[in-house]
PDB file of N, CA and C in Angstrom:
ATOM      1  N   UNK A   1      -8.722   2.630 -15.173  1.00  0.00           N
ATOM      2  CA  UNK A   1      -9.162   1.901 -14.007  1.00  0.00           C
ATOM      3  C   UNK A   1      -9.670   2.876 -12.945  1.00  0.00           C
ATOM      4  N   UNK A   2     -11.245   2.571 -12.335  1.00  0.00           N
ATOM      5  CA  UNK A   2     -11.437   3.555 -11.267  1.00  0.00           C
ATOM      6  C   UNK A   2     -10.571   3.616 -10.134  1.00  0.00           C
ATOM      7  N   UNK A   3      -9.805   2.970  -9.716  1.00  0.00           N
ATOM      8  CA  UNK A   3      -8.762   3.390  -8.436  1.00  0.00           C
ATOM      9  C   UNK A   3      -7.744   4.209  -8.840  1.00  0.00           C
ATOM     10  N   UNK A   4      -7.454   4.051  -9.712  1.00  0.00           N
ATOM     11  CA  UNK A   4      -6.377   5.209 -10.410  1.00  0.00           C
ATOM     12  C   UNK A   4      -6.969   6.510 -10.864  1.00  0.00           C
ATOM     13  N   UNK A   5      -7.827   6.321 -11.553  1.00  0.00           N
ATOM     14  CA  UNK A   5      -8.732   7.891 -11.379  1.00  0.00           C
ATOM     15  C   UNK A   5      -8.723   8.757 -10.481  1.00  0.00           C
ATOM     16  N   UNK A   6      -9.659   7.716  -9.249  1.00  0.00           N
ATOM     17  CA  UNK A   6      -9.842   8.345  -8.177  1.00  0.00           C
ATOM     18  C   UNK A   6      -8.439   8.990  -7.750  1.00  0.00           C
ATOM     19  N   UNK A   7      -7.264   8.331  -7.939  1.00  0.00           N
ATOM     20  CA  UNK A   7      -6.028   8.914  -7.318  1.00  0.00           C
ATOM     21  C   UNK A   7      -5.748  10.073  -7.749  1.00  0.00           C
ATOM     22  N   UNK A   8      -5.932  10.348  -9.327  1.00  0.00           N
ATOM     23  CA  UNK A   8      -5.537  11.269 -10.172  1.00  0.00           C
ATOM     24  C   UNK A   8      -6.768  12.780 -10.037  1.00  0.00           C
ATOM     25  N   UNK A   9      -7.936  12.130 -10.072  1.00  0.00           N
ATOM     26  CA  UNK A   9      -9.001  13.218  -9.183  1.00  0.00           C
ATOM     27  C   UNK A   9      -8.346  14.153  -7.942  1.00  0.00           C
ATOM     28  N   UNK A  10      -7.871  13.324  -7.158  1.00  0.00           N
ATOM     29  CA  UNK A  10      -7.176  14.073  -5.844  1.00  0.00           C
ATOM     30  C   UNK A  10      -6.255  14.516  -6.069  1.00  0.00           C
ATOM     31  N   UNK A  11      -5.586  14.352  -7.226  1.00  0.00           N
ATOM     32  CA  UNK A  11      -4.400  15.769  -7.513  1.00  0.00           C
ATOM     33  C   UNK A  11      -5.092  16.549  -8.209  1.00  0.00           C
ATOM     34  N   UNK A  12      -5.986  16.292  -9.247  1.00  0.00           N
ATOM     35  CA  UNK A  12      -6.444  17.958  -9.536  1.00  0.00           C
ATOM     36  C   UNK A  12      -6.945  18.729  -8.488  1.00  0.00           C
ATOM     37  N   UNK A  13      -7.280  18.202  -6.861  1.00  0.00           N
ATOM     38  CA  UNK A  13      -8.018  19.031  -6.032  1.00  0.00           C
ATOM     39  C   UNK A  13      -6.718  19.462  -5.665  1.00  0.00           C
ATOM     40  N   UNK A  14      -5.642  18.777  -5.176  1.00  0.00           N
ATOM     41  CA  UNK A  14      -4.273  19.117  -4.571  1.00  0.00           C
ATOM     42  C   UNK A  14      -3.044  19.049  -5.355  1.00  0.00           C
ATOM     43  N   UNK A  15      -2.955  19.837  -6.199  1.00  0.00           N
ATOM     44  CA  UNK A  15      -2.037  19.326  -7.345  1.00  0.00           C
ATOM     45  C   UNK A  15      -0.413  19.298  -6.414  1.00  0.00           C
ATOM     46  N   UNK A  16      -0.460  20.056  -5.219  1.00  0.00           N
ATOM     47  CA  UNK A  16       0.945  19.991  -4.850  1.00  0.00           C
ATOM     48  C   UNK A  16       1.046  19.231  -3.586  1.00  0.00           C
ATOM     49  N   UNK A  17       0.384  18.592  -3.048  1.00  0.00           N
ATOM     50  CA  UNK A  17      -0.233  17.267  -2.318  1.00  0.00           C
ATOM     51  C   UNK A  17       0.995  16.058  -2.596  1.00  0.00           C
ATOM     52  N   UNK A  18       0.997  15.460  -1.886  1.00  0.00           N
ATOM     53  CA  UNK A  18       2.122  14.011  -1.846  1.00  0.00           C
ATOM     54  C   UNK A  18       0.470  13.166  -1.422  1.00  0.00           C
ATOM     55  N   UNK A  19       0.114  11.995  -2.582  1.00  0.00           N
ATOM     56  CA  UNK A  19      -0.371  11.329  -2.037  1.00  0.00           C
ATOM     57  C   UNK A  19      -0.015  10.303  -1.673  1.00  0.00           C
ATOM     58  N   UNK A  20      -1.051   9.544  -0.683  1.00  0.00           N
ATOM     59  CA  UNK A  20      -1.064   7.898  -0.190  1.00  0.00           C
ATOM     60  C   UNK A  20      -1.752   7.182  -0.451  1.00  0.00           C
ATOM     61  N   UNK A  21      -1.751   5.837  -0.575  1.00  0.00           N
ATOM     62  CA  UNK A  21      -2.904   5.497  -0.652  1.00  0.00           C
ATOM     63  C   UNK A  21      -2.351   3.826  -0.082  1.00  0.00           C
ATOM     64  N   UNK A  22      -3.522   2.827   0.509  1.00  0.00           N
ATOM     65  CA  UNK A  22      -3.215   1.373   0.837  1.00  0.00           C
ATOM     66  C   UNK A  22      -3.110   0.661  -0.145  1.00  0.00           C
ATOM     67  N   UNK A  23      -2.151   0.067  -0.093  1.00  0.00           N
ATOM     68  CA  UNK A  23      -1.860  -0.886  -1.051  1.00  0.00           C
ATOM     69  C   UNK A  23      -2.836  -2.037  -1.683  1.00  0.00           C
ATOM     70  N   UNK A  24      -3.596  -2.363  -0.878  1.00  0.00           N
ATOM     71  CA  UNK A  24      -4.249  -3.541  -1.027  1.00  0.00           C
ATOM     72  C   UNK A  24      -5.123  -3.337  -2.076  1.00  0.00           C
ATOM     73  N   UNK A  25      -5.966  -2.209  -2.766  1.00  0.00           N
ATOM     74  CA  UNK A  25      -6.586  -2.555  -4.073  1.00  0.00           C
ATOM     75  C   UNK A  25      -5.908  -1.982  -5.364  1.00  0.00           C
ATOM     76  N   UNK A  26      -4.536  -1.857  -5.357  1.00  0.00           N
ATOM     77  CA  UNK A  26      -3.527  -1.808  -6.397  1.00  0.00           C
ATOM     78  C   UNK A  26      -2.273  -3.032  -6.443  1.00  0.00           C
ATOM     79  N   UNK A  27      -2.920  -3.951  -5.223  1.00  0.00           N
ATOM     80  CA  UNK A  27      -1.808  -4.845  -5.584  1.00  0.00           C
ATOM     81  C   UNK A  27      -1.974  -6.147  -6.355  1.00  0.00           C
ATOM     82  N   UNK A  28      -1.752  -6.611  -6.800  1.00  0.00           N
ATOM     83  CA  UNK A  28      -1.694  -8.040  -7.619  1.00  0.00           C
ATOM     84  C   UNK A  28      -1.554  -9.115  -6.456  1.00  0.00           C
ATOM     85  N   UNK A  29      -0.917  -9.031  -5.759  1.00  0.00           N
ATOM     86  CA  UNK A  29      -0.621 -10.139  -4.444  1.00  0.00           C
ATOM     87  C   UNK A  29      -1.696 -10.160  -3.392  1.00  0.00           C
ATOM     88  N   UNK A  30      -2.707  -8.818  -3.433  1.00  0.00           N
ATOM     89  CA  UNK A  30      -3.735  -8.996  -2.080  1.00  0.00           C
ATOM     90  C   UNK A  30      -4.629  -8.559  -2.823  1.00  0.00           C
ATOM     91  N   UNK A  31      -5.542  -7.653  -2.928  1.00  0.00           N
ATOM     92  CA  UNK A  31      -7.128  -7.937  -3.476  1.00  0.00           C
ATOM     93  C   UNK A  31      -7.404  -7.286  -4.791  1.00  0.00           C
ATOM     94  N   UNK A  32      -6.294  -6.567  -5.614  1.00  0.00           N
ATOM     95  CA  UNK A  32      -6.025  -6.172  -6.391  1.00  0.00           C
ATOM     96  C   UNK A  32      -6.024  -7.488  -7.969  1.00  0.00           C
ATOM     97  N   UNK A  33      -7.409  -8.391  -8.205  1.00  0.00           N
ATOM     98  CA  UNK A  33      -7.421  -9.201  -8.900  1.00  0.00           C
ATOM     99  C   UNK A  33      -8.988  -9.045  -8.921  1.00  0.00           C
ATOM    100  N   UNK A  34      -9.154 -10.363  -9.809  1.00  0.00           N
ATOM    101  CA  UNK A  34     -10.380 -10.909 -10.727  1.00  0.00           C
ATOM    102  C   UNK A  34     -10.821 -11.654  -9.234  1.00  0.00           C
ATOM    103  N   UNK A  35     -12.506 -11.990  -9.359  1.00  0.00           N
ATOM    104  CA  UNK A  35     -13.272 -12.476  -7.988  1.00  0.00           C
ATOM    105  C   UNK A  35     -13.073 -11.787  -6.249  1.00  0.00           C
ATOM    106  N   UNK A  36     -12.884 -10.309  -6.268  1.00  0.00           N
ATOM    107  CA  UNK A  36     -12.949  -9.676  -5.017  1.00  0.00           C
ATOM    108  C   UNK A  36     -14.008  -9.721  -4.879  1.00  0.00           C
ATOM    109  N   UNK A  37     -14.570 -10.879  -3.574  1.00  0.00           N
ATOM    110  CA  UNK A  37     -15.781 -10.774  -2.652  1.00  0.00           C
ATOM    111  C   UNK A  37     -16.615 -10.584  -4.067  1.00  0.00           C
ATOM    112  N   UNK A  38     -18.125  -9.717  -3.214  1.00  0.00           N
ATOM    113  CA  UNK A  38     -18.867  -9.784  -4.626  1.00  0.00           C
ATOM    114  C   UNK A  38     -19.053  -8.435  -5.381  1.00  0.00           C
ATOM    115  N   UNK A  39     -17.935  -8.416  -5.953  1.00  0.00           N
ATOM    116  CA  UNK A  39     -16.768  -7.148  -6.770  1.00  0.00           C
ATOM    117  C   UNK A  39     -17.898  -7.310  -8.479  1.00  0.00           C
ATOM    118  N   UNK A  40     -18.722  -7.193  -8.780  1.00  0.00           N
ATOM    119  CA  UNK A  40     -19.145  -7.044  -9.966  1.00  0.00           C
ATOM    120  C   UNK A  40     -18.159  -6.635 -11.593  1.00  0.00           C
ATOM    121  N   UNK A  41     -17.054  -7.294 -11.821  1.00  0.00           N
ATOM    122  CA  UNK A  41     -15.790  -7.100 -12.531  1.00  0.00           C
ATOM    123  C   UNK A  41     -14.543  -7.122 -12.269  1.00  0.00           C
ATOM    124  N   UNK A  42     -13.468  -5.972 -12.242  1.00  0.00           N
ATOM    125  CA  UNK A  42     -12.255  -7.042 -11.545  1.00  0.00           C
ATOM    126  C   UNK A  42     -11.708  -6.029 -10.899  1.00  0.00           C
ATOM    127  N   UNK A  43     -10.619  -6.115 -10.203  1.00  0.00           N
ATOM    128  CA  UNK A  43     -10.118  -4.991  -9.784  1.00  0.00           C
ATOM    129  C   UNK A  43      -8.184  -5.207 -10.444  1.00  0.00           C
ATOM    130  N   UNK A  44      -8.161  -6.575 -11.411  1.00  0.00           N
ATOM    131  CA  UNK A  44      -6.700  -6.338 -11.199  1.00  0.00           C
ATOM    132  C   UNK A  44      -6.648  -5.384 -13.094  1.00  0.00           C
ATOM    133  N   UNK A  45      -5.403  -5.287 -12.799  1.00  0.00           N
ATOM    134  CA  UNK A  45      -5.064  -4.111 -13.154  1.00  0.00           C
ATOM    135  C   UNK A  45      -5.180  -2.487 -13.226  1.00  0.00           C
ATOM    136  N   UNK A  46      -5.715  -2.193 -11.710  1.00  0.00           N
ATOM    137  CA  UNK A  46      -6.365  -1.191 -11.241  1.00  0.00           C
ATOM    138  C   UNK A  46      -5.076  -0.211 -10.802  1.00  0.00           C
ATOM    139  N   UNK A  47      -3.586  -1.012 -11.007  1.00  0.00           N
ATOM    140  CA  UNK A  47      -2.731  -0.051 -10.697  1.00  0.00           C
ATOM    141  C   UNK A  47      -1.835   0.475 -12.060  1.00  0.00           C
ATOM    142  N   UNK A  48      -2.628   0.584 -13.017  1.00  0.00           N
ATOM    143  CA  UNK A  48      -2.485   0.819 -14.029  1.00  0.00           C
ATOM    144  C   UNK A  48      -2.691   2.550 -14.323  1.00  0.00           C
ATOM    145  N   UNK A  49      -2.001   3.456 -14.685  1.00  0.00           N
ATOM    146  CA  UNK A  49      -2.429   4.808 -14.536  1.00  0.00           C
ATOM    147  C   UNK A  49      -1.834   5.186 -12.933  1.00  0.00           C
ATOM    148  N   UNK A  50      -1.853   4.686 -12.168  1.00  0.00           N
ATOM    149  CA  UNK A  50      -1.685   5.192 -10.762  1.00  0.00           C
ATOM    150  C   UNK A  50      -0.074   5.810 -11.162  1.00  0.00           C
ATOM    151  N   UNK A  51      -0.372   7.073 -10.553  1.00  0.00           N
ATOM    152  CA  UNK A  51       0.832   7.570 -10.905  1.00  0.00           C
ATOM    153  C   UNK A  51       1.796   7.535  -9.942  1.00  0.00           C
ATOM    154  N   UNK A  52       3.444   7.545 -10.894  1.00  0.00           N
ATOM    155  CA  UNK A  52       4.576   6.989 -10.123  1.00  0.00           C
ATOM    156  C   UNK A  52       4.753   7.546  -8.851  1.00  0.00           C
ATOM    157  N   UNK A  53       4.226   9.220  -9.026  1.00  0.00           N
ATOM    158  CA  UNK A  53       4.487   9.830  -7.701  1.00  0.00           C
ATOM    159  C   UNK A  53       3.466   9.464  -6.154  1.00  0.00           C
ATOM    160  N   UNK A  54       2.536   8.933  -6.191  1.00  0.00           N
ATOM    161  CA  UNK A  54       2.070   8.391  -5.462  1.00  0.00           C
ATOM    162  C   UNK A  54       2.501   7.519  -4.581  1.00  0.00           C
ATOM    163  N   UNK A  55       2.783   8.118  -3.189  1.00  0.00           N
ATOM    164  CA  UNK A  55       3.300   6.817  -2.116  1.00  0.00           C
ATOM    165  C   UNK A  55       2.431   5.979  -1.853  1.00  0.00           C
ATOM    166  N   UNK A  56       2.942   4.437  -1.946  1.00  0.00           N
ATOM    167  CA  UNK A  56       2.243   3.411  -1.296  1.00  0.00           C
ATOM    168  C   UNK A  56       2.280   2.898  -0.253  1.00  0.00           C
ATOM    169  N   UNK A  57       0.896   2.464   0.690  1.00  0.00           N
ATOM    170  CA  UNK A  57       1.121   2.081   2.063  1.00  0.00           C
ATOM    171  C   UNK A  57       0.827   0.705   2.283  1.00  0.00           C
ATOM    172  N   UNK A  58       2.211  -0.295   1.826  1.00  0.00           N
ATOM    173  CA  UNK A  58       1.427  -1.836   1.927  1.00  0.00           C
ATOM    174  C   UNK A  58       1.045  -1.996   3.367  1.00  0.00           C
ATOM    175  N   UNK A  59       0.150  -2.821   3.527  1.00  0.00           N
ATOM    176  CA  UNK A  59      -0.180  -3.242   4.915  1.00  0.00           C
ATOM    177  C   UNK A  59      -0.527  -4.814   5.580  1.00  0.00           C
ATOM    178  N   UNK A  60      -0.351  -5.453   4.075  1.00  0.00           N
ATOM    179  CA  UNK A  60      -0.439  -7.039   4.448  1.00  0.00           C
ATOM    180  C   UNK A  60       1.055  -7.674   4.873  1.00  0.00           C
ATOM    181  N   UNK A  61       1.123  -8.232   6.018  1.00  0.00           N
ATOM    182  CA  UNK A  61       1.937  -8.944   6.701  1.00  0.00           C
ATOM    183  C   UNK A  61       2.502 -10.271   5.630  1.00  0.00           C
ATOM    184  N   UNK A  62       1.514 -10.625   5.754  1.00  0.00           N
ATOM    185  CA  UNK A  62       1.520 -11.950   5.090  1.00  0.00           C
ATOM    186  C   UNK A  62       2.138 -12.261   3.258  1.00  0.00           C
ATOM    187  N   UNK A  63       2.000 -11.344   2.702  1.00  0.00           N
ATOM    188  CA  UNK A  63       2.706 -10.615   1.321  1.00  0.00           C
ATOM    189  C   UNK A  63       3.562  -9.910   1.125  1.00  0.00           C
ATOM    190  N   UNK A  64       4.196  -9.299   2.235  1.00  0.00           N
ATOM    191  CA  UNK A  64       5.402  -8.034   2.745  1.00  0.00           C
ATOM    192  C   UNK A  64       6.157  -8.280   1.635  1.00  0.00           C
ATOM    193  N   UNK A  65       6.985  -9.478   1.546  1.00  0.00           N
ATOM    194  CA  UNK A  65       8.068  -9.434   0.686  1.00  0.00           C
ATOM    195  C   UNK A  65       7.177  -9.252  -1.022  1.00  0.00           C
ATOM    196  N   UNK A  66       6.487 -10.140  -1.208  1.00  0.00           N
ATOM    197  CA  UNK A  66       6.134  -9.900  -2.945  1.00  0.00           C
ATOM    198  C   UNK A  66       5.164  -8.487  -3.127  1.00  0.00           C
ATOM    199  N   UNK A  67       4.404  -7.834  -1.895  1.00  0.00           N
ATOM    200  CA  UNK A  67       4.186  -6.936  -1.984  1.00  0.00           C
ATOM    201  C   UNK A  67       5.373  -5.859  -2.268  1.00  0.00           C
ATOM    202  N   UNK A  68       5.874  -5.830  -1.572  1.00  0.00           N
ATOM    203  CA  UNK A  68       7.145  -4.533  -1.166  1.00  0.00           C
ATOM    204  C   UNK A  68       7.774  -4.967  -2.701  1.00  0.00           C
ATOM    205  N   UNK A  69       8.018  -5.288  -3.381  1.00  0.00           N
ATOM    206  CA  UNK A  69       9.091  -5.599  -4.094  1.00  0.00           C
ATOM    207  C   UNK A  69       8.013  -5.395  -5.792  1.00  0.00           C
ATOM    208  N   UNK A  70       6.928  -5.597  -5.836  1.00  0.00           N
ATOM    209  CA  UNK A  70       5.725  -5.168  -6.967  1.00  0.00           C
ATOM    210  C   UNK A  70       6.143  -3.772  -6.615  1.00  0.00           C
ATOM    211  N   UNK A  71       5.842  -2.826  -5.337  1.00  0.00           N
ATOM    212  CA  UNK A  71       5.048  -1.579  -6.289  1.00  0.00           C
ATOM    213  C   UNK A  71       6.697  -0.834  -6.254  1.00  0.00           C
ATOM    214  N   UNK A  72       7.942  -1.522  -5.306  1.00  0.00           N
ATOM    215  CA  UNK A  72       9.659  -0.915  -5.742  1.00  0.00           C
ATOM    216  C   UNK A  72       9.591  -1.092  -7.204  1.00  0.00           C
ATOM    217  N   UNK A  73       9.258  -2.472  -8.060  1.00  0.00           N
ATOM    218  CA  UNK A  73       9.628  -2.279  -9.347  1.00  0.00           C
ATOM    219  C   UNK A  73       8.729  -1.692 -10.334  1.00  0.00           C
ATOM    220  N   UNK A  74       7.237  -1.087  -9.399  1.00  0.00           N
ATOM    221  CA  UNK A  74       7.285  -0.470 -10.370  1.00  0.00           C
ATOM    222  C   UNK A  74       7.208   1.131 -10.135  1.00  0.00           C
ATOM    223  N   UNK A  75       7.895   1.492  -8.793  1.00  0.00           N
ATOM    224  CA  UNK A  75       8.491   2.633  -9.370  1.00  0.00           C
ATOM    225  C   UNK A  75       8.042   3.568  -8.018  1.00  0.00           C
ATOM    226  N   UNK A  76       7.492   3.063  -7.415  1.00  0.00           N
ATOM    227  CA  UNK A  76       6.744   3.795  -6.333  1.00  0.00           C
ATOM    228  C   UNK A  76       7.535   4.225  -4.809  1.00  0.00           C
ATOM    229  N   UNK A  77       7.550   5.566  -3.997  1.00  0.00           N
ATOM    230  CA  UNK A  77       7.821   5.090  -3.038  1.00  0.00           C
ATOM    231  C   UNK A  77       6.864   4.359  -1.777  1.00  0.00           C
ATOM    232  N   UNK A  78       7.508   3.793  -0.734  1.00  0.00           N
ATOM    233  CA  UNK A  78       6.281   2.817  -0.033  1.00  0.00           C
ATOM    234  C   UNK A  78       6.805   3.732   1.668  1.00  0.00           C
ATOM    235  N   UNK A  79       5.487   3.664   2.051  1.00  0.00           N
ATOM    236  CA  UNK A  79       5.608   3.932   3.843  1.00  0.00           C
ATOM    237  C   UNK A  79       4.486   2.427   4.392  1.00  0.00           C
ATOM    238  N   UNK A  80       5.936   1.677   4.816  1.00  0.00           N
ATOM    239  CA  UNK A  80       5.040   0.549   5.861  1.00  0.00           C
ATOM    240  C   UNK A  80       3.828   0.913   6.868  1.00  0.00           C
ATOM    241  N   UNK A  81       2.839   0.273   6.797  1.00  0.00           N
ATOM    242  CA  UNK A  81       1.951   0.010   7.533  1.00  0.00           C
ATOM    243  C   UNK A  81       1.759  -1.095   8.480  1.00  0.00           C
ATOM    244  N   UNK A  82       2.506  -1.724   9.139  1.00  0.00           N
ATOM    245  CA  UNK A  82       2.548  -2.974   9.673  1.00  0.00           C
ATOM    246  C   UNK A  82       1.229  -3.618   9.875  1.00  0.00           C
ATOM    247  N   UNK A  83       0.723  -4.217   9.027  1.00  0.00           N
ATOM    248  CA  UNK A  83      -1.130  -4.563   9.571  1.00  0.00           C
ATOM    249  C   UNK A  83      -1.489  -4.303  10.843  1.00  0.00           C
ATOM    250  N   UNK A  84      -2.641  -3.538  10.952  1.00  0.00           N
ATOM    251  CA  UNK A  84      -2.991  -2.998  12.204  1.00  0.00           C
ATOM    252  C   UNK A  84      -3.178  -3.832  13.364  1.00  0.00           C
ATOM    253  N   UNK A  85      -2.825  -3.286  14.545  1.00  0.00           N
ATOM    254  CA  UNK A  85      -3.234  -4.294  15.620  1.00  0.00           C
ATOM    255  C   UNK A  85      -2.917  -5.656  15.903  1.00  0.00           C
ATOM    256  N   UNK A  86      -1.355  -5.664  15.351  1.00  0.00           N
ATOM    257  CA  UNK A  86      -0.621  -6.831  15.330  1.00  0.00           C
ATOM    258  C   UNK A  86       0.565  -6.159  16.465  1.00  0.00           C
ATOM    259  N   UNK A  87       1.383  -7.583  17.122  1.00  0.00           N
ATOM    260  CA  UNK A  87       2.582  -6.578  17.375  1.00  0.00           C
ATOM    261  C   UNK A  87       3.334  -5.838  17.031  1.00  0.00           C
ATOM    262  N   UNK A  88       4.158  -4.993  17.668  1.00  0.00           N
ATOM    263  CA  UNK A  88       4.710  -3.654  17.659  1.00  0.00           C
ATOM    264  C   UNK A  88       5.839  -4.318  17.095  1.00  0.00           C
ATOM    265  N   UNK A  89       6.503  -5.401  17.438  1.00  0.00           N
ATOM    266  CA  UNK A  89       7.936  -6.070  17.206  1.00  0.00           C
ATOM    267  C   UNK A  89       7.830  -6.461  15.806  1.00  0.00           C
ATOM    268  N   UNK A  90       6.439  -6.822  15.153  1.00  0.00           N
ATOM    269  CA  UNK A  90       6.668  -7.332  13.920  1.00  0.00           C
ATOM    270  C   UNK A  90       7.113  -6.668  12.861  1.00  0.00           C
ATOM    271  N   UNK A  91       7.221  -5.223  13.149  1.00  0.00           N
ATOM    272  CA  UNK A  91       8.159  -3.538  12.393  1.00  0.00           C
ATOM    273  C   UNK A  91       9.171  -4.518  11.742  1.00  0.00           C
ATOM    274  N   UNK A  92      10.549  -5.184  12.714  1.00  0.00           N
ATOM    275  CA  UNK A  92      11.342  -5.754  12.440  1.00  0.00           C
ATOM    276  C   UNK A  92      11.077  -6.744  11.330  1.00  0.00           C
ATOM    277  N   UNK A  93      10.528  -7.390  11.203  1.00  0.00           N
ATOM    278  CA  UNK A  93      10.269  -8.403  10.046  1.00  0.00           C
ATOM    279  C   UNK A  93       9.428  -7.662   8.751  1.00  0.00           C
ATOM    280  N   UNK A  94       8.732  -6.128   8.940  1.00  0.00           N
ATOM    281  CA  UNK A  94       8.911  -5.680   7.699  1.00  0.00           C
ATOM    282  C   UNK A  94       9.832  -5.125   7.192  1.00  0.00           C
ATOM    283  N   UNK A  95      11.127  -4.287   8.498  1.00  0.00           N
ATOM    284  CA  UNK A  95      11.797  -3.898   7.997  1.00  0.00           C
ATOM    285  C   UNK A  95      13.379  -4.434   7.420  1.00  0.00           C
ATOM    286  N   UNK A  96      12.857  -5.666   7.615  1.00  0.00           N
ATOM    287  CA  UNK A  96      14.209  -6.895   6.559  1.00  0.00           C
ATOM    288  C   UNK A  96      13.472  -7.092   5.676  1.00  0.00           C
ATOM    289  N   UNK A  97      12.406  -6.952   4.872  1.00  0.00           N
ATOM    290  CA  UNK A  97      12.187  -7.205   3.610  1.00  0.00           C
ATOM    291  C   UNK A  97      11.974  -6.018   3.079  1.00  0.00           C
ATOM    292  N   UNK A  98      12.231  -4.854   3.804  1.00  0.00           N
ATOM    293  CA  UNK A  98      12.443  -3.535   3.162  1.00  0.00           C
ATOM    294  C   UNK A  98      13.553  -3.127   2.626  1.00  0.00           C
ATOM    295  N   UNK A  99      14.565  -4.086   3.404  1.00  0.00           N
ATOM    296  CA  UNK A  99      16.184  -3.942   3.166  1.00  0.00           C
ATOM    297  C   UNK A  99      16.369  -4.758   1.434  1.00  0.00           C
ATOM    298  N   UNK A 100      15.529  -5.215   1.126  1.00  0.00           N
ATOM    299  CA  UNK A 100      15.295  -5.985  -0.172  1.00  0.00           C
ATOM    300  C   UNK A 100      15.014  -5.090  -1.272  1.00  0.00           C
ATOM    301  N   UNK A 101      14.585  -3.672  -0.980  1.00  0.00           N
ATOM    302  CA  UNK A 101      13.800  -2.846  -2.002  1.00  0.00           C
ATOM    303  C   UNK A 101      14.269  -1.681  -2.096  1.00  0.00           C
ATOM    304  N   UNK A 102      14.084  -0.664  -3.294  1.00  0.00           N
ATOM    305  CA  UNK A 102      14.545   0.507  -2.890  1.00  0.00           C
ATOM    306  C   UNK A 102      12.965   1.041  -2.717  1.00  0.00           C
ATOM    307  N   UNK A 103      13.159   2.278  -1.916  1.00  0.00           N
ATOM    308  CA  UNK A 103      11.789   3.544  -1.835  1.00  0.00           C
ATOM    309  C   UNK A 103      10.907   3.129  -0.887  1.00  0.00           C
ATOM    310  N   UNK A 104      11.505   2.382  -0.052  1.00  0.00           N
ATOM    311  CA  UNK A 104      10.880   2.438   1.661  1.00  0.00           C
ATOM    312  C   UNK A 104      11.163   3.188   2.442  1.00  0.00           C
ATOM    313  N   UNK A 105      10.418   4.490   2.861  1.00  0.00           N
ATOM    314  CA  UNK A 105      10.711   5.675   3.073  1.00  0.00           C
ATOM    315  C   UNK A 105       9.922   5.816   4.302  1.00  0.00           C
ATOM    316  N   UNK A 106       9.462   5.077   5.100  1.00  0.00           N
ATOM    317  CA  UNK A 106       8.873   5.043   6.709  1.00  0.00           C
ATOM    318  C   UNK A 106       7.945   4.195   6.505  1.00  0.00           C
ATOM    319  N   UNK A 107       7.952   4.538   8.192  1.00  0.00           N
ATOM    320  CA  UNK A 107       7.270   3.526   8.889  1.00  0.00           C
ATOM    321  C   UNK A 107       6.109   3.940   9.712  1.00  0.00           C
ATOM    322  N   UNK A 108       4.628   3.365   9.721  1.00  0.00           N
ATOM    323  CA  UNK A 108       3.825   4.189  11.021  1.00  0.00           C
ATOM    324  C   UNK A 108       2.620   3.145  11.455  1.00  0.00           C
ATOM    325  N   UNK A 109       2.293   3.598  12.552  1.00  0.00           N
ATOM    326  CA  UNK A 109       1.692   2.674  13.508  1.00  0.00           C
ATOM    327  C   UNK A 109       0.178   2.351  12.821  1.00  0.00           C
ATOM    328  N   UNK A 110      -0.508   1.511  12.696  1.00  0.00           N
ATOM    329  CA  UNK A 110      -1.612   1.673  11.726  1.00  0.00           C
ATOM    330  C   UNK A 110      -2.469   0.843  12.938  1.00  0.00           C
ATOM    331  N   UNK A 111      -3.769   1.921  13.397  1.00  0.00           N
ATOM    332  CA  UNK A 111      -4.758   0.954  14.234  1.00  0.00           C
ATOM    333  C   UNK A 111      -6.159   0.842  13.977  1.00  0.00           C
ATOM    334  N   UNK A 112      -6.746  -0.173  13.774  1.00  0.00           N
ATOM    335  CA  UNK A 112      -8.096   0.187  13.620  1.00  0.00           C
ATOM    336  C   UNK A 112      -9.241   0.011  14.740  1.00  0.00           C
ATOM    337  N   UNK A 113      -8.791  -0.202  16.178  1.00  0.00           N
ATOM    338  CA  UNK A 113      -9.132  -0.535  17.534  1.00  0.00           C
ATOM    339  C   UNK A 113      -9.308   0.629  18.314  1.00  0.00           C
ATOM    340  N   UNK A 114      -8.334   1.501  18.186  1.00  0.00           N
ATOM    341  CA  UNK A 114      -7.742   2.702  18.760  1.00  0.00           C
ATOM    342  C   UNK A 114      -6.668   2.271  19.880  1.00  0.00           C
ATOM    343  N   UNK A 115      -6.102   1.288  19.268  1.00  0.00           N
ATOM    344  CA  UNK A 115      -5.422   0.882  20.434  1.00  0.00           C
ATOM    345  C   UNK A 115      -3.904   1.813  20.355  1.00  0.00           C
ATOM    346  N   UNK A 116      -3.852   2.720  21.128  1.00  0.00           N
ATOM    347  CA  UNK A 116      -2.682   3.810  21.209  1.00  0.00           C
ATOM    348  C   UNK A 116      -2.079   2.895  22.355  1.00  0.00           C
ATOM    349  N   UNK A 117      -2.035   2.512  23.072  1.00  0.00           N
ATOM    350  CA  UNK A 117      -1.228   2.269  24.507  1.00  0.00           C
ATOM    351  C   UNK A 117       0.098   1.383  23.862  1.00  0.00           C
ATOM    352  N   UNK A 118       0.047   0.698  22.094  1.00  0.00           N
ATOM    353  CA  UNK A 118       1.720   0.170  22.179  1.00  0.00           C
ATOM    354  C   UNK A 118       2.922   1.630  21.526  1.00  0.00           C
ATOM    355  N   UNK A 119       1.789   2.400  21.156  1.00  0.00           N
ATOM    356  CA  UNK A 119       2.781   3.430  20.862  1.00  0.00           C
ATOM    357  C   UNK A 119       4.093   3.954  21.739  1.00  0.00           C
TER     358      UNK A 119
END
């Protein structure tokens, strides 16, 4: 699968590198399937090959729990992303469905506004 490649490409550049990557086109629950937009083939099973050591950064609100709990079983650790540019308080409601999983290993502010001032 090309998303897993690509992952595995960036360790031969950094073989001693911790990578990251967003969850959303390795997941089965958010765009990680068959009919993405106008996706010419599929994207699910694209987290196939992605290797175990690779941290994942879910970031959909709305999937937290069946997200968080896919890439714990299969093996991954995860650093929350709270979807960007949502409230600061909603941390709390990812971090009770983190209490559900093992290999939730942080947390960080994710903006795509530049909005620094809830930091």
């Amino acid at each position: 699968m090309i998303r897993a490649r690509e992952t595995r490409a960036s360790r031969e550049v950094a073989p001693k590198a911790t990578l990251y990557v967003w969850s959303d086109m390795f997941d089965s629950n958010h765009n990680a399937r068959d009919r993405y937009y106008l996706v010419d083939g599929t994207f699910a099973g694209s987290w196939e090959g992605l290797p175990k050591d690779v941290v994942v950064v879910p970031w959909y609100f709305g999937q937290r729990d069946a997200s968080l709990k896919w890439f714990a079983d299969r093996g991954h650790r995860q650093v929350i992303a709270g979807y960007y540019d949502s409230r600061p308080e909603r941390v709390r409601d990812w971090l009770a469905s983190a209490s559900n999983v093992e290999g939730v290993i942080g947390v960080m502010y994710t903006t795509w506004r530049q909005q620094y001032n809830e930091l």
